[in-house]
Protein backbone atom coordinates (compact mmCIF):
# COMPACT_ATOMS: atom_id res chain seq x y z
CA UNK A 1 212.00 15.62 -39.04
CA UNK A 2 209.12 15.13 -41.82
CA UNK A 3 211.96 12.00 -43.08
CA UNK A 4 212.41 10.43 -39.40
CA UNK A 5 208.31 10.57 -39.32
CA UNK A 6 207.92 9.05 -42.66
CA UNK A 7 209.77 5.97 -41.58
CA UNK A 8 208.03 6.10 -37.97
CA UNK A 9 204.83 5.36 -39.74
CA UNK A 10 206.10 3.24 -42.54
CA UNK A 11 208.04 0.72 -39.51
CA UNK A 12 204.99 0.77 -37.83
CA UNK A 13 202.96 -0.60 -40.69
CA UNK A 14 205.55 -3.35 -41.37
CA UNK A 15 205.67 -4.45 -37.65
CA UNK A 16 201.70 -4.73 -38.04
CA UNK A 17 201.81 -6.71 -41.00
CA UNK A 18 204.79 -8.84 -39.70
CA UNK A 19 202.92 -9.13 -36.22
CA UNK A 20 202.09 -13.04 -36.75
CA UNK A 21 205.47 -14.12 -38.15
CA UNK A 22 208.92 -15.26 -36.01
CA UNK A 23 209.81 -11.89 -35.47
CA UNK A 24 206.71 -10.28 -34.23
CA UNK A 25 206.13 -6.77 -34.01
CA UNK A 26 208.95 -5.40 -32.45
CA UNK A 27 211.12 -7.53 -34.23
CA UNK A 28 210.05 -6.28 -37.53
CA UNK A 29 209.63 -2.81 -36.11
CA UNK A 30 212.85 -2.35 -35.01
CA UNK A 31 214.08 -3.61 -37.99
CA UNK A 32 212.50 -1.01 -40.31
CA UNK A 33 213.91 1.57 -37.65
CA UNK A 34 217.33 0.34 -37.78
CA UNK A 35 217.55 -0.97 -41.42
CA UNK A 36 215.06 1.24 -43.37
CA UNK A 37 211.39 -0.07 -44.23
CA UNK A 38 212.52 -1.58 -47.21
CA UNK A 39 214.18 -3.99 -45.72
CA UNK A 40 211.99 -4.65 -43.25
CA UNK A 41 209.28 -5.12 -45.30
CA UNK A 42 211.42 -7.79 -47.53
CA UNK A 43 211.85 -9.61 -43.93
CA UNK A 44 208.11 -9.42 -43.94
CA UNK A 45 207.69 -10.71 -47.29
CA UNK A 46 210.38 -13.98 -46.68
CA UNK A 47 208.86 -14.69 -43.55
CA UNK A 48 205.07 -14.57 -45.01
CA UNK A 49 206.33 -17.07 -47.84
CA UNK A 50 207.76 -19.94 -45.04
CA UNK A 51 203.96 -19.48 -43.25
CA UNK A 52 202.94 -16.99 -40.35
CA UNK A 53 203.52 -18.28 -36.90
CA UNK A 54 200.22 -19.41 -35.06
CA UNK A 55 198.72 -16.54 -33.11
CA UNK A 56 195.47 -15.33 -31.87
CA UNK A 57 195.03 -11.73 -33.82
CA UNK A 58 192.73 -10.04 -31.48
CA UNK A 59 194.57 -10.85 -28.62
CA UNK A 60 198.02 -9.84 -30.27
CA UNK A 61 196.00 -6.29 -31.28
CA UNK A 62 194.89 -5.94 -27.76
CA UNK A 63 198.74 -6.01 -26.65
CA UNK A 64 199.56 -3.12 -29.07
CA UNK A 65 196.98 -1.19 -29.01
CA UNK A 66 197.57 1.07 -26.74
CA UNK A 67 201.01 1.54 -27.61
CA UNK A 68 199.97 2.37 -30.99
CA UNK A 69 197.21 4.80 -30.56
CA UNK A 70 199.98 6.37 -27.96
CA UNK A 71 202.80 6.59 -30.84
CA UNK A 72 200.60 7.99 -33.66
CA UNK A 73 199.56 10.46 -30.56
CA UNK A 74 203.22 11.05 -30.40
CA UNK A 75 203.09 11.74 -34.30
CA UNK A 76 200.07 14.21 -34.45
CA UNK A 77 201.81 16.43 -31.58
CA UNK A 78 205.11 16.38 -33.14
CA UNK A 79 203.86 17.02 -36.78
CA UNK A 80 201.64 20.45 -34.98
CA UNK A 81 204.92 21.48 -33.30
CA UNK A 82 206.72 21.13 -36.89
CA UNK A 83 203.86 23.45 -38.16
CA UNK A 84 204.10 26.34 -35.11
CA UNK A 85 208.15 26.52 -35.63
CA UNK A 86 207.49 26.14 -39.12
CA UNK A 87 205.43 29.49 -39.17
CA UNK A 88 207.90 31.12 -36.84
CA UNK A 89 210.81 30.13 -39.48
CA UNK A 90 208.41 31.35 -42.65
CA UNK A 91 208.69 27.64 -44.31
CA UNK A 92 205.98 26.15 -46.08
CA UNK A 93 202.24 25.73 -44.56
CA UNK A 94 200.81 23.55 -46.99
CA UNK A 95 204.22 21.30 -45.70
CA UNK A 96 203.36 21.53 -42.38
CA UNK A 97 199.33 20.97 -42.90
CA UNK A 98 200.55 17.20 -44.85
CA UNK A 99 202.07 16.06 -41.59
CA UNK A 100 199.25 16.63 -39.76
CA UNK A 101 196.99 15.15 -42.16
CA UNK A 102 198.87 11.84 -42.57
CA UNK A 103 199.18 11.50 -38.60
CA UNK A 104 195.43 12.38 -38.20
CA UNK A 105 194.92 9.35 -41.35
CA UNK A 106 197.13 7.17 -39.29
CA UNK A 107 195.89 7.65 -36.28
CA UNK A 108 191.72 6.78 -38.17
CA UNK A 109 193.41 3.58 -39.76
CA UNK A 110 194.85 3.04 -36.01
CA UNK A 111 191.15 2.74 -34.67
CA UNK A 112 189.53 1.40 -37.13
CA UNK A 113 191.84 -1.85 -37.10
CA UNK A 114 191.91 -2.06 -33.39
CA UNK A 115 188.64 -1.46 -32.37
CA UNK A 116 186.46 -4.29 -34.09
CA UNK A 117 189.05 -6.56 -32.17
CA UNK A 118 188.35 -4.26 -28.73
CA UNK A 119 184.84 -5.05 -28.99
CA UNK A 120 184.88 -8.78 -29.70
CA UNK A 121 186.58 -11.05 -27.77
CA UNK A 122 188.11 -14.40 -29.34
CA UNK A 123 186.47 -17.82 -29.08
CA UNK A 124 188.38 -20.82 -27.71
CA UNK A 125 187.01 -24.22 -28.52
CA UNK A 126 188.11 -26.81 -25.98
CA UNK A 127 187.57 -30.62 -26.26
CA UNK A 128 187.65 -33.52 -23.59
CA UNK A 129 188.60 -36.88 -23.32
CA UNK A 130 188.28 -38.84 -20.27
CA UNK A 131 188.19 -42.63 -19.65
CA UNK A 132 185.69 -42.39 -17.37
CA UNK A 133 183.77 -40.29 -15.19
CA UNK A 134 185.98 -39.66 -11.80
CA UNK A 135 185.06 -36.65 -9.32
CA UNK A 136 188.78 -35.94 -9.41
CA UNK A 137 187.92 -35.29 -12.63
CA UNK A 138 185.38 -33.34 -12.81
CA UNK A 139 186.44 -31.15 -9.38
CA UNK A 140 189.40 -30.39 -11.78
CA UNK A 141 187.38 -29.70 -15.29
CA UNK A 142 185.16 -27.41 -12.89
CA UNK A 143 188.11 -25.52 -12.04
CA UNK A 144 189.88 -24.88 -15.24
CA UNK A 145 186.92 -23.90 -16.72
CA UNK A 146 186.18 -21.21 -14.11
CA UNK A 147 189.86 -20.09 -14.42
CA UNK A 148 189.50 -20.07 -18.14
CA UNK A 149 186.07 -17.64 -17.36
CA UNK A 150 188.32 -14.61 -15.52
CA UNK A 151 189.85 -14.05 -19.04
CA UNK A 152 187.68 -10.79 -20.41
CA UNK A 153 189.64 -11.21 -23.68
CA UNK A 154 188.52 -14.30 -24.46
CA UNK A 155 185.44 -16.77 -24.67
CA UNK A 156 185.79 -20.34 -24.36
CA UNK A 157 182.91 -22.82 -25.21
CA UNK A 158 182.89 -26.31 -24.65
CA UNK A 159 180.97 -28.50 -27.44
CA UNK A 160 179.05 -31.33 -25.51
CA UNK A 161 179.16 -33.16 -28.81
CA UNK A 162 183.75 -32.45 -27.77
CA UNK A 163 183.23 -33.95 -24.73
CA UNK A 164 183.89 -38.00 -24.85
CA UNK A 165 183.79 -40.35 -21.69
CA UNK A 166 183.49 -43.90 -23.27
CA UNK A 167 183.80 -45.62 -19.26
CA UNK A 168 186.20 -47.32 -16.89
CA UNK A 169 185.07 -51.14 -18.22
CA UNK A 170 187.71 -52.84 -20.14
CA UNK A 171 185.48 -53.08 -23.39
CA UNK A 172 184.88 -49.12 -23.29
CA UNK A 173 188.37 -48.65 -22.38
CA UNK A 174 189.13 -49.99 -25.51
CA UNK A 175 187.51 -47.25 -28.05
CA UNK A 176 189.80 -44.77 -26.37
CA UNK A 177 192.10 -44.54 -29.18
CA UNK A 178 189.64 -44.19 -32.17
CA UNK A 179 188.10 -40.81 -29.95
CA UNK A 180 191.12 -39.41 -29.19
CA UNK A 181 191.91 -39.64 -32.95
CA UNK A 182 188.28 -38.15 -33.82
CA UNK A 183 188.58 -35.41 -31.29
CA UNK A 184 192.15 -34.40 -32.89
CA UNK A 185 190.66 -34.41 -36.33
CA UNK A 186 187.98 -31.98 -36.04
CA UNK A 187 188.54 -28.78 -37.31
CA UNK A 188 185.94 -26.61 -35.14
CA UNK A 189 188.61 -27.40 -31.85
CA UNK A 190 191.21 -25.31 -31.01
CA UNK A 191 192.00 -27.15 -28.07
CA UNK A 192 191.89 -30.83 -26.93
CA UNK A 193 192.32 -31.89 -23.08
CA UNK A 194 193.00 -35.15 -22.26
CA UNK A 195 192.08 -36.33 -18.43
CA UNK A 196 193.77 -38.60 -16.75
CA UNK A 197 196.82 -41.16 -17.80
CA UNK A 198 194.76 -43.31 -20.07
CA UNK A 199 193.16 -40.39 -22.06
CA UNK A 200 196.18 -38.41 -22.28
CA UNK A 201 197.98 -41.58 -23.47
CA UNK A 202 195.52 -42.26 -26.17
CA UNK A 203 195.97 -38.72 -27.38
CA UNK A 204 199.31 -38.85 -27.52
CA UNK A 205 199.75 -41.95 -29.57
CA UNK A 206 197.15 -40.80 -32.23
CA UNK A 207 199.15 -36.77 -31.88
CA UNK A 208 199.35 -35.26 -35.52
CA UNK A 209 200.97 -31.86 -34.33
CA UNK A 210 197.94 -29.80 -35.04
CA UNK A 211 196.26 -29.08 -32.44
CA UNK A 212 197.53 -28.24 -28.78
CA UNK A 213 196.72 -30.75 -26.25
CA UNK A 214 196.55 -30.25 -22.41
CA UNK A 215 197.08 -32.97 -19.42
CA UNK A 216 195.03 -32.91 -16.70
CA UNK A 217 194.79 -35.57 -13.49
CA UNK A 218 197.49 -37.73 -14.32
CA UNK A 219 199.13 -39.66 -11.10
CA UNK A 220 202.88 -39.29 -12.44
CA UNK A 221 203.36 -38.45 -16.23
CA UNK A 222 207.33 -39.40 -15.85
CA UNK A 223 206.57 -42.90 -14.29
CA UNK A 224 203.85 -43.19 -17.18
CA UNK A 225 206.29 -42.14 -20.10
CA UNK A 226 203.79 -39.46 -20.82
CA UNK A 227 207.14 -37.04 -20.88
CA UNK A 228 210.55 -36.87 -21.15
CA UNK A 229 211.53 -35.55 -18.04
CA UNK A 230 210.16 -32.77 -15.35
CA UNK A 231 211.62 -29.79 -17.81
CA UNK A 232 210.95 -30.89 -21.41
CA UNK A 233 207.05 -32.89 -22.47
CA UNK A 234 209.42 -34.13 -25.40
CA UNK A 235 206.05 -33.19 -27.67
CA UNK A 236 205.72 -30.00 -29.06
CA UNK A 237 202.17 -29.35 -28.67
CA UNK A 238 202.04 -31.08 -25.26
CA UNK A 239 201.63 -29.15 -22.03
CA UNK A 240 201.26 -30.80 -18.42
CA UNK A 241 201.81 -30.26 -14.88
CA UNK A 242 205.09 -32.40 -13.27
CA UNK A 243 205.22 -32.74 -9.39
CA UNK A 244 208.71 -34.45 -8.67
CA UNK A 245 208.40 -36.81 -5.72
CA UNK A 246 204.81 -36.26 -4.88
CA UNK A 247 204.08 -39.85 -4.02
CA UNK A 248 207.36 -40.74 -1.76
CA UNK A 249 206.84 -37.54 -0.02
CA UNK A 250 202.97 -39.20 0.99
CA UNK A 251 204.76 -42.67 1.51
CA UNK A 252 207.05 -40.92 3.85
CA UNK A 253 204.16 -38.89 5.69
CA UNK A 254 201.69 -41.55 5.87
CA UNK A 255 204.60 -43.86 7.85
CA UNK A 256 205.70 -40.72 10.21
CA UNK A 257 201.95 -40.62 10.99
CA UNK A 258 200.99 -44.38 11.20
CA UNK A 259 204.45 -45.83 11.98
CA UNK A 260 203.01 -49.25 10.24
CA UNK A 261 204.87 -52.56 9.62
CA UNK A 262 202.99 -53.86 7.04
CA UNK A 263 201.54 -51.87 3.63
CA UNK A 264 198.62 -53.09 1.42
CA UNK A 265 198.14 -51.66 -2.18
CA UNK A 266 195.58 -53.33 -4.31
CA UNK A 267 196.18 -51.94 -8.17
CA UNK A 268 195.49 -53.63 -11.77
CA UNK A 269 198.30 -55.33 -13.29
CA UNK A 270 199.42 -53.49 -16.14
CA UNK A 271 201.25 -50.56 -16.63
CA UNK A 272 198.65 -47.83 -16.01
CA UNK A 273 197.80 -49.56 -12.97
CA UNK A 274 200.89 -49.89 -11.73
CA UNK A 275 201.45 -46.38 -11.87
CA UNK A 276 198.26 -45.16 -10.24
CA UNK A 277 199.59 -47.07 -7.10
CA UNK A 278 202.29 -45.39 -7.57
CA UNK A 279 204.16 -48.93 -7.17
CA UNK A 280 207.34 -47.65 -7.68
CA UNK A 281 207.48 -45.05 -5.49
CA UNK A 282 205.93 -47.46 -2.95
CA UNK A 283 208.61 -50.35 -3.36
CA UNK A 284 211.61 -47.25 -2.97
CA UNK A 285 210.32 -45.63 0.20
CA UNK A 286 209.17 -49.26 1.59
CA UNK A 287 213.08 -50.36 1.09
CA UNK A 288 214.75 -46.80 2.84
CA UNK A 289 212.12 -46.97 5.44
CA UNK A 290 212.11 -50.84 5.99
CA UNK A 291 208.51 -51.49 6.33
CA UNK A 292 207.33 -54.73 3.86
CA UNK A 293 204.79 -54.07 0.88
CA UNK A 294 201.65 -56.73 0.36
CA UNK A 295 200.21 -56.57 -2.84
CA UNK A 296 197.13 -57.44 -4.87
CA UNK A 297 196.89 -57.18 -8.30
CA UNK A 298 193.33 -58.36 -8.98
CA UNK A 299 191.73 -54.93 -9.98
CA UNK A 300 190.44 -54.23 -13.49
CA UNK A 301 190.47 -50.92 -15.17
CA UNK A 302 186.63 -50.70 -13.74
CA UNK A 303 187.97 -50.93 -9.64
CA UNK A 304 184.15 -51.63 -8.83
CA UNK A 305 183.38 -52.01 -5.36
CA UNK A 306 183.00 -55.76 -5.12
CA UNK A 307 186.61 -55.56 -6.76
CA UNK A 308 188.13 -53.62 -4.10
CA UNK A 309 186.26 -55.22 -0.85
CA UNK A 310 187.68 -58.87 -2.26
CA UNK A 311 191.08 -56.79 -2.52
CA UNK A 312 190.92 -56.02 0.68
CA UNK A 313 189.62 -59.09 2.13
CA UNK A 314 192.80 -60.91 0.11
CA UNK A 315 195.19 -58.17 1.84
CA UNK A 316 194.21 -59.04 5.50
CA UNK A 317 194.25 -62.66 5.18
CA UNK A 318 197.96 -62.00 4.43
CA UNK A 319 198.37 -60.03 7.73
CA UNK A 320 198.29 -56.85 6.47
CA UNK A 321 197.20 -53.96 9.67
CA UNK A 322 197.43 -51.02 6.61
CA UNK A 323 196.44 -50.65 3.42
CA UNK A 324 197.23 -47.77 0.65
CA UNK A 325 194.54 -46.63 -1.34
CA UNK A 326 195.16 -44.87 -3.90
CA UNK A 327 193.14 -41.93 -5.84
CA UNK A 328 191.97 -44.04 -8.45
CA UNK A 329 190.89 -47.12 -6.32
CA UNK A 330 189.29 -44.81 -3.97
């Protein structure tokens, strides 16, 4: 019993020092268990040398804690019972009394780790990069930052010296790439959000591996070559939402409900714009359904209004009854 204890305590040590590397806790737990603490704290000692895995500490203590303070619980009332048969069996007290003692020290090491990370919460810092200000945008910034806020176990701010919006004019649009690279180069950000195809793109291009990035209001990041497919980002540090067909599927309803002939989009020629109308999509569904597409291709990257009332005076001198706006030329 006092021998099983022994390497209770020791594996648990080892799993907390191994707790940021490949293995994690359990993995180096169980492997003192199963293969003494010797070896498991070798496995400890490789895996330190190659670099610990990228973790948050206090949120990783938070997830044991419990499950510690239960085990060297477990400990305490197992190393008392030892004692009470111990004095029914006439073996040693002062034995008996060391058990206790080193559960009642592990159990004070126990609190004293956990608690400081109980009592304060991790930071997040989370950058932005937008091409310009959109109220898509900013309905969806609102709303991940108010999701972000339910997390008790965490604080995120949001530097308003992180937050870069250079504008929708072709000039502007142009300085994307040199803020996206500043943005990723700061070492104060733990997180960098990119906003829409163009920002995300810029991001991307300028992507060192450090920091995680996260894509927000694109139209269709497969169409945009943003990622690989649906199921991989092909990036490694890259995280967005996919919705497979979302565009056809509004083709298809818009048609069902209008039961048109004829199909305006207005869009900027070039390959962002192109996907915003969701072009593609549009040319596909246009063929299976067998209504005919008119297009105009005179928008800049700014789609002011004068822009889009001469698209749309272009559009109906060429017939057209319908006309497809889309989110970003609304």
């Amino acid at each position: 019993m006092p021998l099983f204890i022994t390497i209770f305590v020791l594996s648990l040590l080892i799993g907390l020092l191994g707790i940021n590397s490949r293995l994690g806790f359990w993995g180096n737990f169980f492997a003192s268990i199963l293969l003494t603490p010797l070896v498991g704290l070798l496995l400890v000692s490789l895996r330190a040398a190659k670099g610990p895995r990228t973790a948050d500490p206090h949120r990783v203590w938070r997830k044991h804690a419990l499950f510690l303070l239960r085990a060297v619980g477990m400990i305490f009332f197992a190393s008392a019972r030892n004692s009470s048969m111990s004095l029914r069996l006439k073996l040693s007290r002062q034995v008996c009394r060391m058990h206790a003692a080193f559960a009642l020290l592990a159990l004070t090491v126990c609190l004293a780790l956990v608690s400081p990370a109980l009592a304060n919460p991790s930071v997040m810092r989370i950058g932005y990069l937008e091409a310009g200000p959109f109220w898509l945008f900013d309905n969806t910034w609102n709303a991940f930052r108010d999701g972000m806020a339910r997390y008790d176990d965490m604080h995120c701010e949001y530097p308003a010296n992180a937050r870069l919006s250079p504008g929708w004019e072709p000039e502007h649009m142009r300085r994307l790439p040199e803020l996206a690279r500043q943005l990723l180069q700061r070492k104060d950000i733990d997180l960098v959000v990119g906003m829409g195809t163009a920002a995300v793109k810029a991001l991307l291009a300028v992507n060192d591996g450090r920091l995680p990035i996260l894509g927000m209001g694109m139209a269709d990041p497969i169409a945009a070559g943003v990622v690989k497919s649906a199921q991989d980002s092909g990036v490694d540090n890259f995280t967005c939402r996919v919705e497979v067909d979302r565009w056809s599927s509004m083709f298809r309803v818009f048609y069902d409900v209008v039961r048109f002939h004829k199909m305006g989009i207005m869009f900027q020629n070039s390959q962002e714009g192109r996907v915003y109308a969701a072009l593609g999509d549009a040319q596909a569904i246009a063929s299976e359904l067998g209504f005919t597409l008119v297009l105009y291709d005179g928008l800049s990257s700014a789609e002011s209004p004068d822009e889009c009332r001469k698209g749309l005076d272009e559009l109906r001198k060429q017939g057209m009854p319908r006309s497809w706006v889309t989110r970003h030329s609304a």
